[in-house]
N, C-alpha and C. Protein backbone atom coordinates (compact mmCIF):
# COMPACT_ATOMS: atom_id res chain seq x y z
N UNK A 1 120.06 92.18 111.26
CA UNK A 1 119.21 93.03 112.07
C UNK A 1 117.78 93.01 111.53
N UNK A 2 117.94 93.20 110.36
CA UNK A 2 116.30 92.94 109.18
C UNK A 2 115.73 92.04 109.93
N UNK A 3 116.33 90.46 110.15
CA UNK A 3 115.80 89.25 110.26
C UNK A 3 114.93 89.63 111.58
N UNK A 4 116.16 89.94 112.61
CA UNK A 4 115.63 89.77 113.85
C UNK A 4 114.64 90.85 114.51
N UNK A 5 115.20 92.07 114.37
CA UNK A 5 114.60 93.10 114.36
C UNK A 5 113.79 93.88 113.90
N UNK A 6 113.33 93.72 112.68
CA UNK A 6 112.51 94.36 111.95
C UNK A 6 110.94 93.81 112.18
N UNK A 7 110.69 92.62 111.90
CA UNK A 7 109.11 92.27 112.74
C UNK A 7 108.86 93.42 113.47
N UNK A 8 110.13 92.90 114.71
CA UNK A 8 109.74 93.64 115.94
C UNK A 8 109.34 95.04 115.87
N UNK A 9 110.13 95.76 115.38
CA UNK A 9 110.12 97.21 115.12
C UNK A 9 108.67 97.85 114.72
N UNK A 10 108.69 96.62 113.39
CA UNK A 10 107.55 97.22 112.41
C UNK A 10 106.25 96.72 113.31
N UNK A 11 106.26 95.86 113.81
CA UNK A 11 104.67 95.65 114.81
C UNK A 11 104.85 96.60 115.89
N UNK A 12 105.52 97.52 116.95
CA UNK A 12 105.55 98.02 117.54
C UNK A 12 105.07 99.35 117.23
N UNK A 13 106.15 99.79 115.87
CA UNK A 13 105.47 101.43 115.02
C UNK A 13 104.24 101.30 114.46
N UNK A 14 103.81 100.22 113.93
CA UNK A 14 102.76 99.81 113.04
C UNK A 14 101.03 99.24 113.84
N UNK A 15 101.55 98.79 114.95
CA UNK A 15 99.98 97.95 115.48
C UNK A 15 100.39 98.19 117.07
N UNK A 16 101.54 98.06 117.51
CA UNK A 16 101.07 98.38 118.92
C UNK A 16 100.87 99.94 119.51
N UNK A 17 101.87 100.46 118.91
CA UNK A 17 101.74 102.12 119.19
C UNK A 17 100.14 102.36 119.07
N UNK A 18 99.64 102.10 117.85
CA UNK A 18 98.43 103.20 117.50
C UNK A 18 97.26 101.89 118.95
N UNK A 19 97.85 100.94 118.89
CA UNK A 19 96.63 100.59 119.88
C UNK A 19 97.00 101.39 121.22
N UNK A 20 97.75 101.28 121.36
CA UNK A 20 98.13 102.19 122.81
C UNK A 20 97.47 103.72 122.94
N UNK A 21 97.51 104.38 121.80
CA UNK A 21 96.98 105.89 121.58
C UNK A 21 95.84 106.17 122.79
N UNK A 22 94.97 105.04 123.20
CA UNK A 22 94.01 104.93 123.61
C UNK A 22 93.78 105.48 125.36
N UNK A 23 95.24 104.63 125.30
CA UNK A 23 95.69 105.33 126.84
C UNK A 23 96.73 106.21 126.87
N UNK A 24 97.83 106.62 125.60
CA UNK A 24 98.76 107.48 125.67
C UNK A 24 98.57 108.95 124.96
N UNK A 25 97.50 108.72 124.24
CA UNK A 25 97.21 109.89 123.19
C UNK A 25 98.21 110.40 122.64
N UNK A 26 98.23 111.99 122.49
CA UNK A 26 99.61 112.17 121.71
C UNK A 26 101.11 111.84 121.99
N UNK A 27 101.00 111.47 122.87
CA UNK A 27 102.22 110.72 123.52
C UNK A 27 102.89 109.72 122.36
N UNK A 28 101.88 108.56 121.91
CA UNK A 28 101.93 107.45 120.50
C UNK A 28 102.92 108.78 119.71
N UNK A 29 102.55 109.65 119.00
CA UNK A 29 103.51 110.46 118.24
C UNK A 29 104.97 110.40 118.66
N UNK A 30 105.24 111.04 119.99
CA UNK A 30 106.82 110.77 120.69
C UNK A 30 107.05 109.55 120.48
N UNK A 31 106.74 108.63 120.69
CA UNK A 31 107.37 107.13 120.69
C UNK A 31 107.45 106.94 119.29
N UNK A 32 107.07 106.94 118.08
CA UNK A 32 107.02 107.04 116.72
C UNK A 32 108.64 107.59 116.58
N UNK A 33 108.69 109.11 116.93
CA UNK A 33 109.57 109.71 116.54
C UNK A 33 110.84 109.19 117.28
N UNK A 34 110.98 108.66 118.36
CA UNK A 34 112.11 108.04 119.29
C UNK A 34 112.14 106.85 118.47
N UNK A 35 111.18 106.10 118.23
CA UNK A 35 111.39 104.84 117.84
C UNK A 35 112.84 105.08 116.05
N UNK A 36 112.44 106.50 115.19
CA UNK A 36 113.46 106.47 114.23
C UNK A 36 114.84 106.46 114.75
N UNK A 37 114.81 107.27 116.12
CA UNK A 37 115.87 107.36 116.31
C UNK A 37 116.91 105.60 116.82
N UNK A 38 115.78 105.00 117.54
CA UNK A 38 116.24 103.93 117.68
C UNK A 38 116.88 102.48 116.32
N UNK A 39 116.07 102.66 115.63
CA UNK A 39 116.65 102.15 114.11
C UNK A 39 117.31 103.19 114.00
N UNK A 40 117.89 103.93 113.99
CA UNK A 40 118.98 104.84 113.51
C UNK A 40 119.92 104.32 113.40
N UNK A 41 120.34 104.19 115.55
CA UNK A 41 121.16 103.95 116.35
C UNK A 41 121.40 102.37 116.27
N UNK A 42 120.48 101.36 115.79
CA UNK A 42 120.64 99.63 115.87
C UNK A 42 121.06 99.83 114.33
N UNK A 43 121.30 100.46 113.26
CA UNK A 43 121.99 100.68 111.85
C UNK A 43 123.24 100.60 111.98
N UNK A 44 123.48 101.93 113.29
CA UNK A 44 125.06 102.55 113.27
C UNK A 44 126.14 101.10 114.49
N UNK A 45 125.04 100.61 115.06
CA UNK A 45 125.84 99.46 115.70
C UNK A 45 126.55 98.49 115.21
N UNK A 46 125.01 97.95 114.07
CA UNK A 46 125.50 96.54 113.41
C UNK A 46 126.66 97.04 112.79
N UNK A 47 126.44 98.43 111.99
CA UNK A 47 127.91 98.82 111.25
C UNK A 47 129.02 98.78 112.04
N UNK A 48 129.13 98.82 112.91
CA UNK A 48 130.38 98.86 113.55
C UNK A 48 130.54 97.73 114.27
N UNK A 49 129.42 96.78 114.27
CA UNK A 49 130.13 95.48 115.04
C UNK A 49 130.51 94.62 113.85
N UNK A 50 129.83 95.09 112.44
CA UNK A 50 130.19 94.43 111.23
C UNK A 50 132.03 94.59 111.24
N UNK A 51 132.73 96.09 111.71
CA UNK A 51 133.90 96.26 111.44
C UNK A 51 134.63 94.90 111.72
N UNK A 52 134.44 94.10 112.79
CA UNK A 52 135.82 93.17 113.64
C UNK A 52 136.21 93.82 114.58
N UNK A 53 136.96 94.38 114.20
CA UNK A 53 138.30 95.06 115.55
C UNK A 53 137.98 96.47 115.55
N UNK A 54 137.28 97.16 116.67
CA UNK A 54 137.16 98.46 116.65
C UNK A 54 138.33 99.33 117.43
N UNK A 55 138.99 100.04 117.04
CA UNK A 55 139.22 101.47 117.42
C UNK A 55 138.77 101.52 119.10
N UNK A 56 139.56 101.83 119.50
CA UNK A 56 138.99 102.43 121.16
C UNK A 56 138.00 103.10 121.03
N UNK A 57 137.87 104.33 120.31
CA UNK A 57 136.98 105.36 119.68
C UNK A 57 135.54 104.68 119.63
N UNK A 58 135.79 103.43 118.53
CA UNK A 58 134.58 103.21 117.80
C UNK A 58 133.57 102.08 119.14
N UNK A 59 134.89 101.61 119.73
CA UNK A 59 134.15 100.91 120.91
C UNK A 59 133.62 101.78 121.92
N UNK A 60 133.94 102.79 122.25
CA UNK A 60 133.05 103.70 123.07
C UNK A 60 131.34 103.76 122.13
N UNK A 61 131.38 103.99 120.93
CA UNK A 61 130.63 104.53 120.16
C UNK A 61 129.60 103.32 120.21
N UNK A 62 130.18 101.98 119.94
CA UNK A 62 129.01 100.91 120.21
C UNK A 62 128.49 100.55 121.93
N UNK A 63 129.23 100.80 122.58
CA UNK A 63 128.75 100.53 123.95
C UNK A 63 127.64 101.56 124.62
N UNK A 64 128.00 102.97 123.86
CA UNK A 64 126.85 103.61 124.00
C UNK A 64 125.43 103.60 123.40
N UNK A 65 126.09 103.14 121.94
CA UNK A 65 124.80 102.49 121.02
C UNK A 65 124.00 101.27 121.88
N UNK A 66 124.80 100.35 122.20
CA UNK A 66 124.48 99.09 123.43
C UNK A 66 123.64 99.76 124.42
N UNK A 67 123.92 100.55 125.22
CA UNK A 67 123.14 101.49 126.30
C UNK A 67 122.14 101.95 125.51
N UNK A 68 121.97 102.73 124.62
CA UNK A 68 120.40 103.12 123.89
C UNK A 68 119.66 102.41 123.86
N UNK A 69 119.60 101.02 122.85
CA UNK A 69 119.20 100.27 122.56
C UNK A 69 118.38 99.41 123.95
N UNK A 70 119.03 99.33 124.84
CA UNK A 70 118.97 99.18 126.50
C UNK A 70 117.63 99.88 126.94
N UNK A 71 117.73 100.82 126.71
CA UNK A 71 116.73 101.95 127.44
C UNK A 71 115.43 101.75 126.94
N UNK A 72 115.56 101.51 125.37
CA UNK A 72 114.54 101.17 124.30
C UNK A 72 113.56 99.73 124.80
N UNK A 73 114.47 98.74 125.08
CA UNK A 73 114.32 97.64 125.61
C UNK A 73 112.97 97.72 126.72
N UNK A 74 114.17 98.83 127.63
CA UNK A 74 112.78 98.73 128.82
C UNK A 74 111.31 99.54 128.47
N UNK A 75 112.02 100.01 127.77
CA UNK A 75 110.52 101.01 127.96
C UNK A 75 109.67 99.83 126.86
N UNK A 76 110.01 99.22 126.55
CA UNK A 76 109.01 98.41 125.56
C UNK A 76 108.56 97.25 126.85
N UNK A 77 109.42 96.81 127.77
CA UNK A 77 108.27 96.42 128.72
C UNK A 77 107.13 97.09 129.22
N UNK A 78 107.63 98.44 129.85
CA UNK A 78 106.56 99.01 130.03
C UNK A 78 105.50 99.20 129.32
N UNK A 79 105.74 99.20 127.91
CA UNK A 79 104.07 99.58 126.98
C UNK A 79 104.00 98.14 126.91
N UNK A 80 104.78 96.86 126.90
CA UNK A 80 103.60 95.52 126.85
C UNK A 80 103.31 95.58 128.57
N UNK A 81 103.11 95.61 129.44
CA UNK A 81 102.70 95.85 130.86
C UNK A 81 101.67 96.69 130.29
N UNK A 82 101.36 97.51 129.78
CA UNK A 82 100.07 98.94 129.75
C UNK A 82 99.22 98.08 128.50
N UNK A 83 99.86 97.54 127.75
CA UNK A 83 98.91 96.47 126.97
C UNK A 83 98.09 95.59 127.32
N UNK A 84 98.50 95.34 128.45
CA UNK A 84 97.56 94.33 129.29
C UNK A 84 96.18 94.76 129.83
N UNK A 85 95.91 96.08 129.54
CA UNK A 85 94.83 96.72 129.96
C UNK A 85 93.95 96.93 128.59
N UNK A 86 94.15 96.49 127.47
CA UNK A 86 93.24 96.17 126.48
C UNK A 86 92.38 95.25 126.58
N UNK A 87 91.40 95.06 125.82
CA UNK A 87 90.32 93.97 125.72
C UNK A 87 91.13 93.25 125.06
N UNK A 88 90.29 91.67 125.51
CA UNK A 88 90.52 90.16 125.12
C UNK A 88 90.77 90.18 123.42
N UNK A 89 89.97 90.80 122.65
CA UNK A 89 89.87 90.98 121.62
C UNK A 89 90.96 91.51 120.90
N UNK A 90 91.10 92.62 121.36
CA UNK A 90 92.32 93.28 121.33
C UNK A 90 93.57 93.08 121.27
N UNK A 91 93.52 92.26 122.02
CA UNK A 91 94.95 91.05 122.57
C UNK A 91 95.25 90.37 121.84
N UNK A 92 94.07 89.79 121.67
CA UNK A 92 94.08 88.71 120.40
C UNK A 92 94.82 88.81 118.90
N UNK A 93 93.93 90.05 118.70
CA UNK A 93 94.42 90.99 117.20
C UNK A 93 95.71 91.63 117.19
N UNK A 94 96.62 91.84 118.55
CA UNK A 94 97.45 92.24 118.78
C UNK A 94 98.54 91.12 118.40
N UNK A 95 98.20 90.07 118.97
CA UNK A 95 99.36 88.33 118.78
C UNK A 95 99.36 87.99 117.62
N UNK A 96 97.94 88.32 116.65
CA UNK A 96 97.50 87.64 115.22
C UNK A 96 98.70 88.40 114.82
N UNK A 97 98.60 89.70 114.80
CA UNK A 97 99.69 90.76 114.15
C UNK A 97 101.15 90.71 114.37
N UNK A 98 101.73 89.77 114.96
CA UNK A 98 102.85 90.23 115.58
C UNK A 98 103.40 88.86 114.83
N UNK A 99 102.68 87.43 114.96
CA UNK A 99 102.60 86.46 114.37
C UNK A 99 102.88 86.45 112.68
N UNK A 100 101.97 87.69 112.47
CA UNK A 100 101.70 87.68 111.15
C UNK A 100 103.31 87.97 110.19
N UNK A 101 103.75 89.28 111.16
CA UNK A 101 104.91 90.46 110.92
C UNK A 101 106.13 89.39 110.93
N UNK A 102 106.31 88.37 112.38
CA UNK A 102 107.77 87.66 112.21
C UNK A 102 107.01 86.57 110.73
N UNK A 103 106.81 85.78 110.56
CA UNK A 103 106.49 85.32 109.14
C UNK A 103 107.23 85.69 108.29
């Protein structure tokens, strides 16, 4: 999850949120705080898809984790869609960063 996910995460909490502030204002704070919850919830998955063979139980428990993670998904289209309303510059410094983070 580190490998794949973490760039992602960390350029999103780290460089795209605060560029967004611009058009979301305190809003950037909520998404911060949703965003822990979302690494929370992609922690408690891998753990349980790490198990093998889940439990009826535990498979409810990842399919709903699956559905979070889902929701997270979209709404991160929506803020790269609202990104598109930054300057060229901006954009730029935005890809350098994101480039920089998977590395």
């Amino acid at each position: 999850m580190n490998i794949l996910l973490g760039p992602h995460f960390r350029y999103e909490e780290e460089v795209l949120y605060p560029a967004l502030r611009v058009f979301l204002g305190e809003y950037v704070d909520q998404l911060i705080t949703e965003y822990d919850e979302v690494i929370k919830t992609a922690k408690a998955y891998v753990e349980l898809l790490n198990k093998g063979r889940l439990k009826d139980k535990e498979g409810e428990e990842a399919a709903k984790a699956a559905r979070a993670l889902l929701v997270h998904v979209s709404n991160c289209d929506g803020l790269a869609i609202l990104s598109e309303r930054l300057g060229e510059k901006d954009l730029q410094n935005l890809g350098e960063k994101l480039l920089s983070m998977r590395k």
